[in-house]
Protein backbone atom coordinates (compact mmCIF):
# COMPACT_ATOMS: atom_id res chain seq x y z
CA UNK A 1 13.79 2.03 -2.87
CA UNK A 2 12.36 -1.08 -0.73
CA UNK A 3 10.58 -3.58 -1.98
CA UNK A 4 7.10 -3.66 -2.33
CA UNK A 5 5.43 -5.59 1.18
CA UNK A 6 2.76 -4.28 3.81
CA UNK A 7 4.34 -3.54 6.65
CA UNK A 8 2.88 -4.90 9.84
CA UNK A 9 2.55 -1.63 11.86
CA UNK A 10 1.26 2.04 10.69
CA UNK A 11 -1.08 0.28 8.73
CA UNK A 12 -4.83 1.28 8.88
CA UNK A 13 -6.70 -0.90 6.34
CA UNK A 14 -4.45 -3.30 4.31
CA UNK A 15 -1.05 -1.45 4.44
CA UNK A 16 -1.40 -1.28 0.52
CA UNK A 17 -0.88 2.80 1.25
CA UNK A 18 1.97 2.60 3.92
CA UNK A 19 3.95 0.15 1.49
CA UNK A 20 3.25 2.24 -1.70
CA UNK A 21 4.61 5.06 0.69
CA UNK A 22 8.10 3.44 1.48
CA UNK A 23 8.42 2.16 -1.70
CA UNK A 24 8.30 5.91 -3.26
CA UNK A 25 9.65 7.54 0.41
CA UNK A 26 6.64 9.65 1.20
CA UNK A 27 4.62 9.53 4.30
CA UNK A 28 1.34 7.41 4.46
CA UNK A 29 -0.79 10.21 5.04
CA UNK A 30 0.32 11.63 1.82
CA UNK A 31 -0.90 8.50 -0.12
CA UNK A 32 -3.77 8.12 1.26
CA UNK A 33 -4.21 11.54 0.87
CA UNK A 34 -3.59 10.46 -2.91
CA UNK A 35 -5.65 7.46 -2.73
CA UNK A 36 -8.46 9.34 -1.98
CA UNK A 37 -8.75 11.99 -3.72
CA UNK A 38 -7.97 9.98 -7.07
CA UNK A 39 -11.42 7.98 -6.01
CA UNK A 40 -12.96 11.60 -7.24
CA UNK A 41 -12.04 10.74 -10.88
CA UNK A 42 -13.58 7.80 -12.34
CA UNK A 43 -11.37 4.64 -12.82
CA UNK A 44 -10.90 1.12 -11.33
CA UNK A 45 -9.32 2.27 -7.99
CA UNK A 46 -11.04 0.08 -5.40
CA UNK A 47 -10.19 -2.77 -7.06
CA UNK A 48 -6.65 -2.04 -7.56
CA UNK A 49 -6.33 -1.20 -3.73
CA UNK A 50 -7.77 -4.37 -3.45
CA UNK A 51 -5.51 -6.38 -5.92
CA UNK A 52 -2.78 -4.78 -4.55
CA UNK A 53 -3.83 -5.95 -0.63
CA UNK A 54 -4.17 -9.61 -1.98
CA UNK A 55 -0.81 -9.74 -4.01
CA UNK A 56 1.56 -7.82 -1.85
CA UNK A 57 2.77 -10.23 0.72
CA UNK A 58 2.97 -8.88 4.52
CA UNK A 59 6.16 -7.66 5.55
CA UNK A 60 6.51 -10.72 8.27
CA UNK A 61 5.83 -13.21 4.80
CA UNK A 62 8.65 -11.84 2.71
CA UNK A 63 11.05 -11.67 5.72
CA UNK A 64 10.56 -15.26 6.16
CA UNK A 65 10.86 -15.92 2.25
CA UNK A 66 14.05 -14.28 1.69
């Protein structure tokens, strides 16, 4: 498994899906597939997506770092 960082292309949004989707080594339409069809059931997944988009670094950031 990689480690968690949103990539800087196949993004659409904030690349929180495409880096969740390395990380587990499915495709990015399957999580977002995921993503949105677990915004059906009730629960705090908005602001997850968007924790997740503000915490992850971007895959140029952690390049650098390491």
């Amino acid at each position: 498994m990689t480690a968690l960082a949103r990539p800087t292309h196949g993004r659409m949004i904030g690349g929180v899906c495409a880096s969740l989707a390395q990380r587990f080594g499915t495709s990015a339409t399957t999580m977002r597939v995921i993503f949105v069809a677990s915004c059906l059931l009730p629960g705090p997944q908005f602001l997850l997506y968007i924790a997740l988009w503000v915490l992850l670094p971007s895959e140029d950031k952690a390049r650098r770092a390491w």
